[in-house]
PDB file of N, CA and C in Angstrom:
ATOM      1  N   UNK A   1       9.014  32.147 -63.917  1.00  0.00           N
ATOM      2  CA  UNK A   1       7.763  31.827 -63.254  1.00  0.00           C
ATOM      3  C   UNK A   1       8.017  31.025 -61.980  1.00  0.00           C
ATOM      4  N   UNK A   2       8.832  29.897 -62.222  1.00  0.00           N
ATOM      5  CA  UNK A   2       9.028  29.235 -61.222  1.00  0.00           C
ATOM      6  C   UNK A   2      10.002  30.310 -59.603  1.00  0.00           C
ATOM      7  N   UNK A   3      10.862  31.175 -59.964  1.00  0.00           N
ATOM      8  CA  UNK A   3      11.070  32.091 -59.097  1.00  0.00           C
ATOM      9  C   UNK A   3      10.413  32.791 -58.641  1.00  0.00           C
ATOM     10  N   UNK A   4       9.137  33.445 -58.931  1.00  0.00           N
ATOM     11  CA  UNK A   4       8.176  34.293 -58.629  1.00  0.00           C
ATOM     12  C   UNK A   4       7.676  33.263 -57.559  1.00  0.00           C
ATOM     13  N   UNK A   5       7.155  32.085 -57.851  1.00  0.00           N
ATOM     14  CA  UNK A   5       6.621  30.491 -56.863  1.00  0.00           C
ATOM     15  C   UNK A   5       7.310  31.030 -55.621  1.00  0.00           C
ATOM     16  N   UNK A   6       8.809  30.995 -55.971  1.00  0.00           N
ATOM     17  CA  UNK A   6       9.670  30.466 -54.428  1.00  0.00           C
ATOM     18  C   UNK A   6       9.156  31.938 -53.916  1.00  0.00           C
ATOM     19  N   UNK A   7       9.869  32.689 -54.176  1.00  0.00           N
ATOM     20  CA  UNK A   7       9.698  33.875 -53.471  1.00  0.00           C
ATOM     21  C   UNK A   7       8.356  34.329 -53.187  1.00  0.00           C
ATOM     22  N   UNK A   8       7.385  34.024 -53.414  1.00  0.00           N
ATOM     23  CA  UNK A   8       5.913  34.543 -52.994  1.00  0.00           C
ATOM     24  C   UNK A   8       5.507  33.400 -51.639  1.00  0.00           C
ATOM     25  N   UNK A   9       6.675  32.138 -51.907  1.00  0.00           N
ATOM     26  CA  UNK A   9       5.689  30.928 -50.590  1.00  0.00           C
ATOM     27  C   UNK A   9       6.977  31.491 -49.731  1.00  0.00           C
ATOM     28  N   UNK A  10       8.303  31.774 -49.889  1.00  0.00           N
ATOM     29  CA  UNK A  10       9.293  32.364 -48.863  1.00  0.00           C
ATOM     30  C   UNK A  10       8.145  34.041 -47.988  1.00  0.00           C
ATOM     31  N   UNK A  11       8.049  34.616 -48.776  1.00  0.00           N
ATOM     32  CA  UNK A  11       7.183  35.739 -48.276  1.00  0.00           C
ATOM     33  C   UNK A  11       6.155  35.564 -47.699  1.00  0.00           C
ATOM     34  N   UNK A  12       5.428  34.504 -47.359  1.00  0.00           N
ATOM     35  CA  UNK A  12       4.038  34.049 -47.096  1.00  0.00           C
ATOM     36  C   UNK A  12       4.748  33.127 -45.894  1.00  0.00           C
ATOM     37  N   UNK A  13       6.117  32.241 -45.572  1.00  0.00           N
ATOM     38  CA  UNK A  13       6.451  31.452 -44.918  1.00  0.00           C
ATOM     39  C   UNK A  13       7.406  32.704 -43.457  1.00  0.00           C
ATOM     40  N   UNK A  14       7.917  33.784 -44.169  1.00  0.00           N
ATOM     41  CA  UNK A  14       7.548  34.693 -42.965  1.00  0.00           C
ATOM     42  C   UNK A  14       6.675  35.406 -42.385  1.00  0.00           C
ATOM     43  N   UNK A  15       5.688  35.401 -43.563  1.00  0.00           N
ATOM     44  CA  UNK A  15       4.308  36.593 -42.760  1.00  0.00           C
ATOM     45  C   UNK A  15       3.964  35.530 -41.630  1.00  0.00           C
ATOM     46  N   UNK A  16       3.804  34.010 -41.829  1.00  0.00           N
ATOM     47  CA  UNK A  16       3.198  33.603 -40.392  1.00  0.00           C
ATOM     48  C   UNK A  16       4.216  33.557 -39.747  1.00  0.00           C
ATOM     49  N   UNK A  17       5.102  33.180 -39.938  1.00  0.00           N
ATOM     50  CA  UNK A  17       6.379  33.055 -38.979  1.00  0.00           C
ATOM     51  C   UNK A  17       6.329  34.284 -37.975  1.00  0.00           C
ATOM     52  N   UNK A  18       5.909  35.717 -38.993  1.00  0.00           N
ATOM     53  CA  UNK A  18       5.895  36.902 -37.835  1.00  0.00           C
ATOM     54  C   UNK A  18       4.585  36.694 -37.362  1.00  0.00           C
ATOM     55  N   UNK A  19       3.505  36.373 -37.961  1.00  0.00           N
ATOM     56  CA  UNK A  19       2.183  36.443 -37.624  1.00  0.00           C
ATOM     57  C   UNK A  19       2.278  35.496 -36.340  1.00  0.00           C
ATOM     58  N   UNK A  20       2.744  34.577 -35.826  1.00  0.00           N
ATOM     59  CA  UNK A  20       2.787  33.752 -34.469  1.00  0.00           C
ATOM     60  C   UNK A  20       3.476  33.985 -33.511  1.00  0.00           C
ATOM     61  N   UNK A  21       4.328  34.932 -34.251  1.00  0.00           N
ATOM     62  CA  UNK A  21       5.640  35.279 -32.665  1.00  0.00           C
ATOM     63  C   UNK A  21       5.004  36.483 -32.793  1.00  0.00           C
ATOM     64  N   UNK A  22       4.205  37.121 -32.857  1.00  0.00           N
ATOM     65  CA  UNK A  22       3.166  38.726 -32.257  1.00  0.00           C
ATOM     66  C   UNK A  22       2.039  38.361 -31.775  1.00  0.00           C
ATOM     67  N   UNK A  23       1.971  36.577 -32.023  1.00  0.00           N
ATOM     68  CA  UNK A  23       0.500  36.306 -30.970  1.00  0.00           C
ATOM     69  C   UNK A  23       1.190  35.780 -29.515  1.00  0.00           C
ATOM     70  N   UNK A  24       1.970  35.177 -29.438  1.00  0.00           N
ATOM     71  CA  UNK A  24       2.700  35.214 -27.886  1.00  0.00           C
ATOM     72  C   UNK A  24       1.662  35.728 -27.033  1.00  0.00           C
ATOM     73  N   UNK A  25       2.155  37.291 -27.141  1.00  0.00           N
ATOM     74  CA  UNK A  25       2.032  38.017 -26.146  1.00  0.00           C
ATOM     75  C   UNK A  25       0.271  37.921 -25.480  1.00  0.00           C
ATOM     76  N   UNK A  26      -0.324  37.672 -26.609  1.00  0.00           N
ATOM     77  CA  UNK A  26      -1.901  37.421 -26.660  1.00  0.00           C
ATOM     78  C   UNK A  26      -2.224  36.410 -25.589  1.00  0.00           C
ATOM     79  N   UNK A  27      -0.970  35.253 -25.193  1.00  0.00           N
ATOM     80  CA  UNK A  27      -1.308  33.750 -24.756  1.00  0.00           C
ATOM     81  C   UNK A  27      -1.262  34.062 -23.331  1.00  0.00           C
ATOM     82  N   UNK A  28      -0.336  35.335 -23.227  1.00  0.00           N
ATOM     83  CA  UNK A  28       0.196  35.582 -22.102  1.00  0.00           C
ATOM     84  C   UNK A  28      -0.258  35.862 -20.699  1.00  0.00           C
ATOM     85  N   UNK A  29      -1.321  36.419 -20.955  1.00  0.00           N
ATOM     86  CA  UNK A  29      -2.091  36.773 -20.409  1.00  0.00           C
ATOM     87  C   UNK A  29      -3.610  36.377 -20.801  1.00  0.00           C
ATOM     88  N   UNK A  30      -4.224  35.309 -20.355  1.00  0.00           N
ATOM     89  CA  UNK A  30      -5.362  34.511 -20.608  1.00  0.00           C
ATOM     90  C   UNK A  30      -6.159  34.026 -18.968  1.00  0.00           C
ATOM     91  N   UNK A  31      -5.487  34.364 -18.148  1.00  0.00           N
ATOM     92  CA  UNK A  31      -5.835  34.164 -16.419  1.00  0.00           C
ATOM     93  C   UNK A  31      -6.891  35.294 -16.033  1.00  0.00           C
ATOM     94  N   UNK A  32      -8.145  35.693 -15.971  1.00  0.00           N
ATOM     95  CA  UNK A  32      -9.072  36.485 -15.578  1.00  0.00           C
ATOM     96  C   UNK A  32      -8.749  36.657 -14.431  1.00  0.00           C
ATOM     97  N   UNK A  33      -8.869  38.080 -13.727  1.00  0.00           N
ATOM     98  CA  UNK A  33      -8.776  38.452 -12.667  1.00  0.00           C
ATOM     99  C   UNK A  33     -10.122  39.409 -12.109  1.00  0.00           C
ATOM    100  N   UNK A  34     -10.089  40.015 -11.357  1.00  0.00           N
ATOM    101  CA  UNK A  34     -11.037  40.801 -10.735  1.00  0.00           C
ATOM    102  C   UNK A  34      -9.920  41.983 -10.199  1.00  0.00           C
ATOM    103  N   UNK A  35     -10.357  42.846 -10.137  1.00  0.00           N
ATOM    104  CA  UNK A  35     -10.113  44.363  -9.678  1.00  0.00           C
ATOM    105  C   UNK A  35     -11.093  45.354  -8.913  1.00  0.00           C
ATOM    106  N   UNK A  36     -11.215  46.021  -8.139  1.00  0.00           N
ATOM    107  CA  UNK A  36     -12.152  46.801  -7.708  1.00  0.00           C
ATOM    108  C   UNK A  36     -11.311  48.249  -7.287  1.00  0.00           C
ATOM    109  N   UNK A  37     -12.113  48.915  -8.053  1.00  0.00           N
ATOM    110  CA  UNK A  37     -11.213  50.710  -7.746  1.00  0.00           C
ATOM    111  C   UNK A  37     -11.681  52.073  -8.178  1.00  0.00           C
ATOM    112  N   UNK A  38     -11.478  52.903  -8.256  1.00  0.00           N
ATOM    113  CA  UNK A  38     -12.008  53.851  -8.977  1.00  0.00           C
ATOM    114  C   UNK A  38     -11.544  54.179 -10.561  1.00  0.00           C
ATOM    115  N   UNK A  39     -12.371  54.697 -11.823  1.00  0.00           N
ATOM    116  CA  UNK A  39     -12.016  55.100 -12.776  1.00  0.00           C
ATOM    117  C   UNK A  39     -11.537  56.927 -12.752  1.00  0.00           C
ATOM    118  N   UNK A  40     -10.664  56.717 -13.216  1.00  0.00           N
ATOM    119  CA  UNK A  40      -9.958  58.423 -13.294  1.00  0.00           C
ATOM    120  C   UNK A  40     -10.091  58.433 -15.141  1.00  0.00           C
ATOM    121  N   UNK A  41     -10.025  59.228 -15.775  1.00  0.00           N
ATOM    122  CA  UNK A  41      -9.967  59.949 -17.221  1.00  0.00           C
ATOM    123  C   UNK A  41      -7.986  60.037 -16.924  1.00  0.00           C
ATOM    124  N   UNK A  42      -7.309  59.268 -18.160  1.00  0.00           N
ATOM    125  CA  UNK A  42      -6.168  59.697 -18.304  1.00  0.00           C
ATOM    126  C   UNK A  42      -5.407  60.226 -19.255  1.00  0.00           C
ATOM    127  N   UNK A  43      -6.528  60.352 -20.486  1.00  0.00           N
ATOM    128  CA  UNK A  43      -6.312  61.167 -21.505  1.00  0.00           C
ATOM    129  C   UNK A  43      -7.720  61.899 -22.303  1.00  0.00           C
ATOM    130  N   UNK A  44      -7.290  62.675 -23.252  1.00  0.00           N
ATOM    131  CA  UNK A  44      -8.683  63.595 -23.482  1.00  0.00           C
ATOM    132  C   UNK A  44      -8.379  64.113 -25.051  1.00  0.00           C
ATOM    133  N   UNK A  45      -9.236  63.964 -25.679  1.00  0.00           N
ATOM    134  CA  UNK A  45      -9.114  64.822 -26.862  1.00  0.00           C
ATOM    135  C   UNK A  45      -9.154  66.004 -27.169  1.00  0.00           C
ATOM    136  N   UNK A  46      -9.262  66.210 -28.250  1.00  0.00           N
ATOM    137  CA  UNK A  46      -8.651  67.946 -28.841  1.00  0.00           C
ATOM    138  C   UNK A  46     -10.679  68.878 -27.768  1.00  0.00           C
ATOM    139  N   UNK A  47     -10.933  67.925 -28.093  1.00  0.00           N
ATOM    140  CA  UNK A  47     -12.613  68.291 -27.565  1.00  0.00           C
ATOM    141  C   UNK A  47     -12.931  68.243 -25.932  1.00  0.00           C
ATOM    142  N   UNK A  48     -11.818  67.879 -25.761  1.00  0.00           N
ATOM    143  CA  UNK A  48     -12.112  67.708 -24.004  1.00  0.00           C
ATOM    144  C   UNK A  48     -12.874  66.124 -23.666  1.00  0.00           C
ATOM    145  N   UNK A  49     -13.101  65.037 -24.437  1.00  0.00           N
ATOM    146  CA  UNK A  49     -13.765  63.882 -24.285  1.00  0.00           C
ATOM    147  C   UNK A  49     -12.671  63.118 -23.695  1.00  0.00           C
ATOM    148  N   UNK A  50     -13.096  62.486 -22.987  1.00  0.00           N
ATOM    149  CA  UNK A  50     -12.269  61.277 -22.497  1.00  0.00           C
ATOM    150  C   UNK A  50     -12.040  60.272 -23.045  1.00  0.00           C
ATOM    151  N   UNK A  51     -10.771  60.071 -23.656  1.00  0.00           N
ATOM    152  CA  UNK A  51     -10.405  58.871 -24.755  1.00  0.00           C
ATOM    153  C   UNK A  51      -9.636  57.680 -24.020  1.00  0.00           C
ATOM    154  N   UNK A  52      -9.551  57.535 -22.340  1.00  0.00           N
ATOM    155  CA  UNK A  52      -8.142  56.478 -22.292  1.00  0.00           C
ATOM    156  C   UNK A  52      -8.854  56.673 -20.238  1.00  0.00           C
ATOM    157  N   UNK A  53      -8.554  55.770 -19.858  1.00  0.00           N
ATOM    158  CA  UNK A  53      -8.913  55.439 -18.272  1.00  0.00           C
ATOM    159  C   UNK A  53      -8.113  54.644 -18.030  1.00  0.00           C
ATOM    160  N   UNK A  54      -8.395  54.834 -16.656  1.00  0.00           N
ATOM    161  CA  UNK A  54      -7.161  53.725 -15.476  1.00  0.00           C
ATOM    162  C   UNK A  54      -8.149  53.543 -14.355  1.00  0.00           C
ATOM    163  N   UNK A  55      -7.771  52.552 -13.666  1.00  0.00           N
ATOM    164  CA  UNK A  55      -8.362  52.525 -12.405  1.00  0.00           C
ATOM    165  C   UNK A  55      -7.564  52.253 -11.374  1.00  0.00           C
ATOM    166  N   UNK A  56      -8.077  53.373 -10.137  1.00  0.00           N
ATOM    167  CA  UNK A  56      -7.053  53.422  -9.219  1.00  0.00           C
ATOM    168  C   UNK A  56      -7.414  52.233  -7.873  1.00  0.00           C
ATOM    169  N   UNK A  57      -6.655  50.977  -8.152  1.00  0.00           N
ATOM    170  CA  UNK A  57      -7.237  50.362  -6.794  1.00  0.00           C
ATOM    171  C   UNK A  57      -7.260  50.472  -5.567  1.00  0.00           C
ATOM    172  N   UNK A  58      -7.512  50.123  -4.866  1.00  0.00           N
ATOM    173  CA  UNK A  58      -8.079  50.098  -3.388  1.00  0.00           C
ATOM    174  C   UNK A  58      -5.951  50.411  -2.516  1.00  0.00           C
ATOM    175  N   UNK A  59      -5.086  50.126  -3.221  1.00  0.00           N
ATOM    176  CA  UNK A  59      -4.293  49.895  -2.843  1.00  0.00           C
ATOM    177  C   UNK A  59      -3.283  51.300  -3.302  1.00  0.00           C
ATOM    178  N   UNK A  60      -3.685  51.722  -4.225  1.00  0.00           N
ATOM    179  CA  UNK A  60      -3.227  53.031  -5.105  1.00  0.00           C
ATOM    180  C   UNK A  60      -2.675  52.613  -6.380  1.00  0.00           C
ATOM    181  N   UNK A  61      -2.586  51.145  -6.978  1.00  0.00           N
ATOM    182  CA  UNK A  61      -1.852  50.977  -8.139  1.00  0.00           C
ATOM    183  C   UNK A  61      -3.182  51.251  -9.355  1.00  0.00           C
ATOM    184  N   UNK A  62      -1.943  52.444 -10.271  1.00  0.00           N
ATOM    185  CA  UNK A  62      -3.024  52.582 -11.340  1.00  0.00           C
ATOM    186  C   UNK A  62      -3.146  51.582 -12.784  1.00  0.00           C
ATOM    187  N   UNK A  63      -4.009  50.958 -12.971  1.00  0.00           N
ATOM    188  CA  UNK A  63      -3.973  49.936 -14.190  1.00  0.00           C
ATOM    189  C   UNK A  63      -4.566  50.813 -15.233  1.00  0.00           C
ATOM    190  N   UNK A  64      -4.084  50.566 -16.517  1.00  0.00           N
ATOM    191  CA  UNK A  64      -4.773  51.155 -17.374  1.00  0.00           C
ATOM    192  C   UNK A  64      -5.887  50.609 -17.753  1.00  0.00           C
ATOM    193  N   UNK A  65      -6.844  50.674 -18.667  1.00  0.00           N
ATOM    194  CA  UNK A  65      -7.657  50.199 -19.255  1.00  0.00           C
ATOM    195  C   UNK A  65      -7.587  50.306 -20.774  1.00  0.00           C
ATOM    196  N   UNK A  66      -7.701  48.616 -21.269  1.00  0.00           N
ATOM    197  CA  UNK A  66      -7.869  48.825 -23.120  1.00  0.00           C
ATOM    198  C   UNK A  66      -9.162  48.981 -23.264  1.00  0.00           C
ATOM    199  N   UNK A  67      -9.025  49.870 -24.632  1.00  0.00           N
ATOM    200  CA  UNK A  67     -10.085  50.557 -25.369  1.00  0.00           C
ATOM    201  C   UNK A  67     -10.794  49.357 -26.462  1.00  0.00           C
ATOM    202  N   UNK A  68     -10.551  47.622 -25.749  1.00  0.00           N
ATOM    203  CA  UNK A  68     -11.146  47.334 -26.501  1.00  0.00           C
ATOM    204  C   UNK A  68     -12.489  46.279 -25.336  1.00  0.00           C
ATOM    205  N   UNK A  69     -13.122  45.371 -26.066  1.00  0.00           N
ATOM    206  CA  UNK A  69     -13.675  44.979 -24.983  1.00  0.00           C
ATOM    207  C   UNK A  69     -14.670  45.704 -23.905  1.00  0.00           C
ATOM    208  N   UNK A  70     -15.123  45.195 -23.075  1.00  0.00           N
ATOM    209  CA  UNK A  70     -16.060  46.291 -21.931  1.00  0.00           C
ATOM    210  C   UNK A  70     -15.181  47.678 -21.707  1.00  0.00           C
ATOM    211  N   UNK A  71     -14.034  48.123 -21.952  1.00  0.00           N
ATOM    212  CA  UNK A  71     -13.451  48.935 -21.610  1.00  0.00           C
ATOM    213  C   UNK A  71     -14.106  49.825 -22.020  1.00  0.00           C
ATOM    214  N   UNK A  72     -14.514  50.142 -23.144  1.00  0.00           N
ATOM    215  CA  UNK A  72     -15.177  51.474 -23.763  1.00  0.00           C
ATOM    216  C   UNK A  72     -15.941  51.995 -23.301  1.00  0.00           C
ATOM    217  N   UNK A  73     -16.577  50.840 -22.614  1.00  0.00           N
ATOM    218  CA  UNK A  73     -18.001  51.792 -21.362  1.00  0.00           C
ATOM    219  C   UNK A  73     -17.570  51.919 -20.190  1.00  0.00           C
ATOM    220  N   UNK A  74     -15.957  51.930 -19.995  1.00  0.00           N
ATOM    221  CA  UNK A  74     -15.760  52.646 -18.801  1.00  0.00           C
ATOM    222  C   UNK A  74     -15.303  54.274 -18.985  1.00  0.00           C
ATOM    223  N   UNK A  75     -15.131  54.503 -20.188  1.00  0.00           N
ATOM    224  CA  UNK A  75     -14.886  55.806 -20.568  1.00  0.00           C
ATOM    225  C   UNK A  75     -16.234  56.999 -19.873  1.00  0.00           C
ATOM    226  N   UNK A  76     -17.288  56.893 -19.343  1.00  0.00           N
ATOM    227  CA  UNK A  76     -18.493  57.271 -19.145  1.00  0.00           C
ATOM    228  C   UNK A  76     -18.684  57.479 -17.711  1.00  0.00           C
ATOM    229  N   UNK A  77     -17.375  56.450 -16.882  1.00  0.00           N
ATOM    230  CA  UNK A  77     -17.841  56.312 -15.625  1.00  0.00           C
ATOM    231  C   UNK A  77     -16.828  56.558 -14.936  1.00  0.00           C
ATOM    232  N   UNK A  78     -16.174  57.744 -15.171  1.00  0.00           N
ATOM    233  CA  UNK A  78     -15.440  58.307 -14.626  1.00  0.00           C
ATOM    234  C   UNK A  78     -15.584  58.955 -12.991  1.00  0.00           C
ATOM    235  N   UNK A  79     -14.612  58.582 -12.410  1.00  0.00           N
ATOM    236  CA  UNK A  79     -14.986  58.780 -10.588  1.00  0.00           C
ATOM    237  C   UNK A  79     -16.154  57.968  -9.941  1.00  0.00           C
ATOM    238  N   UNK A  80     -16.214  56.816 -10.860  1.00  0.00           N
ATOM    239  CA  UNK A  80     -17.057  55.628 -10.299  1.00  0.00           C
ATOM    240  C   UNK A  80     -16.191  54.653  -9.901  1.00  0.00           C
ATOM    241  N   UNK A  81     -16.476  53.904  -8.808  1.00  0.00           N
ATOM    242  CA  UNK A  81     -16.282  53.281  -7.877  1.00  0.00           C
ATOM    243  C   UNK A  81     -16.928  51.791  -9.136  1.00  0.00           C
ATOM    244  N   UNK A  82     -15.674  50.799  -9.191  1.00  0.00           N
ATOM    245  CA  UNK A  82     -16.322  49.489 -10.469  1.00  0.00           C
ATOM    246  C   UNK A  82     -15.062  48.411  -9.800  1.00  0.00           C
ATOM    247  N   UNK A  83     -15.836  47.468  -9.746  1.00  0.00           N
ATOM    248  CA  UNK A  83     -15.228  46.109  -9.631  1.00  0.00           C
ATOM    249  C   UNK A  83     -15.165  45.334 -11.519  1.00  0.00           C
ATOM    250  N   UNK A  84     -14.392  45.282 -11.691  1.00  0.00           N
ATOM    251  CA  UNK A  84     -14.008  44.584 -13.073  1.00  0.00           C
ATOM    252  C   UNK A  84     -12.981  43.103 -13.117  1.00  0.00           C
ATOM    253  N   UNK A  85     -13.784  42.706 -14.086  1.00  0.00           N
ATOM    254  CA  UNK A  85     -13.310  41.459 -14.804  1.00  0.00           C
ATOM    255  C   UNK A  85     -12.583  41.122 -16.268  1.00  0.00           C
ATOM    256  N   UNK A  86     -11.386  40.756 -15.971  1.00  0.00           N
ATOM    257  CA  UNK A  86     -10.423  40.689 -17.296  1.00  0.00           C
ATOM    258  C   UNK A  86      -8.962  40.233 -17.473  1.00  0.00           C
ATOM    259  N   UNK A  87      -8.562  40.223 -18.361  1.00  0.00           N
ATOM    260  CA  UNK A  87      -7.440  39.899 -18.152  1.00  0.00           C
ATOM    261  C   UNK A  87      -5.569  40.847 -18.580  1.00  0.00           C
ATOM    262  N   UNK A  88      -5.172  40.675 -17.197  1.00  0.00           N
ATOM    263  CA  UNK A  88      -4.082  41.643 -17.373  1.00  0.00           C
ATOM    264  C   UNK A  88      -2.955  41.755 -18.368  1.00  0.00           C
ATOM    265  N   UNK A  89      -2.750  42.355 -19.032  1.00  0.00           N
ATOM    266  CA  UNK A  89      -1.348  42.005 -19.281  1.00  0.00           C
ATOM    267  C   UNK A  89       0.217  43.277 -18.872  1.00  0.00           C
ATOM    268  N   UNK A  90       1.393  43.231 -18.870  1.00  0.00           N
ATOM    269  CA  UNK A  90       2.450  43.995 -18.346  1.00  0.00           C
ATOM    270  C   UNK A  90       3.236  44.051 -19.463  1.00  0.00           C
ATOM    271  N   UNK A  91       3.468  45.657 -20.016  1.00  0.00           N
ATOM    272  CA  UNK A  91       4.729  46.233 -20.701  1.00  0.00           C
ATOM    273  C   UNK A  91       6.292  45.920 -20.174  1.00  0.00           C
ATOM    274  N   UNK A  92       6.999  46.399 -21.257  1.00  0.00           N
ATOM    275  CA  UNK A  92       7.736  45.804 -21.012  1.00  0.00           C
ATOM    276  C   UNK A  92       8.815  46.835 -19.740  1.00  0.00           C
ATOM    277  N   UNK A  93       7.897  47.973 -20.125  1.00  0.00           N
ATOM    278  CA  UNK A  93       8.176  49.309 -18.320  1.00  0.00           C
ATOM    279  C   UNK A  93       7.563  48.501 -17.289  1.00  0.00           C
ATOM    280  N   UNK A  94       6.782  47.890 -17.115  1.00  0.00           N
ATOM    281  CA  UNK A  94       6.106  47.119 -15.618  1.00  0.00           C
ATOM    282  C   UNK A  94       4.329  47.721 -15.886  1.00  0.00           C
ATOM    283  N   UNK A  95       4.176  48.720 -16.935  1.00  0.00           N
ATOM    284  CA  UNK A  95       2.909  49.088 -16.378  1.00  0.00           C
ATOM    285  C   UNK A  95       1.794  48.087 -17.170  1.00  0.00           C
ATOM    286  N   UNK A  96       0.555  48.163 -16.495  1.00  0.00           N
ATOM    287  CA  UNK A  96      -0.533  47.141 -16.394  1.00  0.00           C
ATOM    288  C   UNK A  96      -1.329  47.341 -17.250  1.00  0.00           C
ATOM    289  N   UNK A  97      -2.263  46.994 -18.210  1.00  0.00           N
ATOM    290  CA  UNK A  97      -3.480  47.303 -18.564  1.00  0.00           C
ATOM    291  C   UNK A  97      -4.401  45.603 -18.178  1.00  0.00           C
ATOM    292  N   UNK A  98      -5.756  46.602 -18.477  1.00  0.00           N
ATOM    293  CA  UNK A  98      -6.377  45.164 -18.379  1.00  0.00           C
ATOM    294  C   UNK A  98      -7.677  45.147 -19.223  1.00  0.00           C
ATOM    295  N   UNK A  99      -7.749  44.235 -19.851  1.00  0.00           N
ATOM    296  CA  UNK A  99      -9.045  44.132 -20.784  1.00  0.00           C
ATOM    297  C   UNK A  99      -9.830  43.564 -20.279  1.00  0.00           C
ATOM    298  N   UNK A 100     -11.002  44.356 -20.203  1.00  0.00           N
ATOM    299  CA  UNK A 100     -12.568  44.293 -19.589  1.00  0.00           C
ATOM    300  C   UNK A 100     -13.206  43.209 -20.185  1.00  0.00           C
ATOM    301  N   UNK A 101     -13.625  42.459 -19.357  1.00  0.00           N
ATOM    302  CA  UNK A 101     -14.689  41.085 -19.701  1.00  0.00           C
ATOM    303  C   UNK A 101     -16.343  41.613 -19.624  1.00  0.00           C
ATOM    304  N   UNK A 102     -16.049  42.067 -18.512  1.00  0.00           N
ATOM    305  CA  UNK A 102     -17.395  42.612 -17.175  1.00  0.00           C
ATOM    306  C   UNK A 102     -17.021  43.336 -16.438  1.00  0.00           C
ATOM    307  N   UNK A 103     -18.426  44.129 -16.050  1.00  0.00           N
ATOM    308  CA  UNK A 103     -17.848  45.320 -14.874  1.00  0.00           C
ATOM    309  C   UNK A 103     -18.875  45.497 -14.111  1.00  0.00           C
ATOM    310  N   UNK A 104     -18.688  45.471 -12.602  1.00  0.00           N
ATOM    311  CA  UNK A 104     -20.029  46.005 -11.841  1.00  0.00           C
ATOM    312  C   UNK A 104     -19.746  47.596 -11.142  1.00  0.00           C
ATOM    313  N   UNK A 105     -20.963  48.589 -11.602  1.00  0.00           N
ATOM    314  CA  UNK A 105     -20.332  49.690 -10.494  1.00  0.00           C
ATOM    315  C   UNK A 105     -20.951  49.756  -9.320  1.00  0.00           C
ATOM    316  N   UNK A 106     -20.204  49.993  -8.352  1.00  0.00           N
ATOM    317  CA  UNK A 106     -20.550  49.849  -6.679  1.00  0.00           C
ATOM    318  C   UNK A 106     -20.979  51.312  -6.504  1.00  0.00           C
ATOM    319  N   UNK A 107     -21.608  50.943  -5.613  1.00  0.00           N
ATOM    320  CA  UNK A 107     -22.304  52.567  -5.037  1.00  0.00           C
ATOM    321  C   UNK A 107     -21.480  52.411  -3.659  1.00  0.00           C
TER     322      UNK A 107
END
């Protein structure tokens, strides 16, 4: 009984141990930015729907967009012209995403 003890608080003393070094990356990116660019469709389902966006800025760099957050309602506004609010974060290739706070679309 008393072994079952150790080994269940050893197993529980790495789940957070991993559970805090996979929030890092979360801390990492906490600086809100602004963006303004167009939305393109960069992936699509078996149905032809648009599941995944980027926006191309004013400059040509494409950021992705997460599917969590305001992002989801940029799925809709494809070849719209949107100034957005969020915060970036970078893979470990260099490429960008950014999670949507807010979004305005510009005419």
């Amino acid at each position: 009984m008393m072994l079952r003890k150790k080994t269940l608080l050893r197993v529980l003393c790495v789940f957070a141990i991993v559970t805090l070094l996979g929030a890092v990356p979360l801390f990492a990116a906490t600086e809100e930015i602004e963006i303004a660019g167009t939305v393109w469709a960069s992936d699509w389902d078996a149905n032809n729907n648009v599941i995944a966006v980027v926006i191309e800025t004013d400059e040509g760099e494409a950021i992705g967009v997460s599917s969590s957050g305001k992002g989801v309602e940029l799925l809709k506004l494809e070849e719209k012209k949107v100034m957005v609010t969020g915060s970036i974060a970078t893979d470990e290739d260099g490429n960008k995403t950014i999670t949507v706070t807010k979004y305005i679309i510009q005419e």
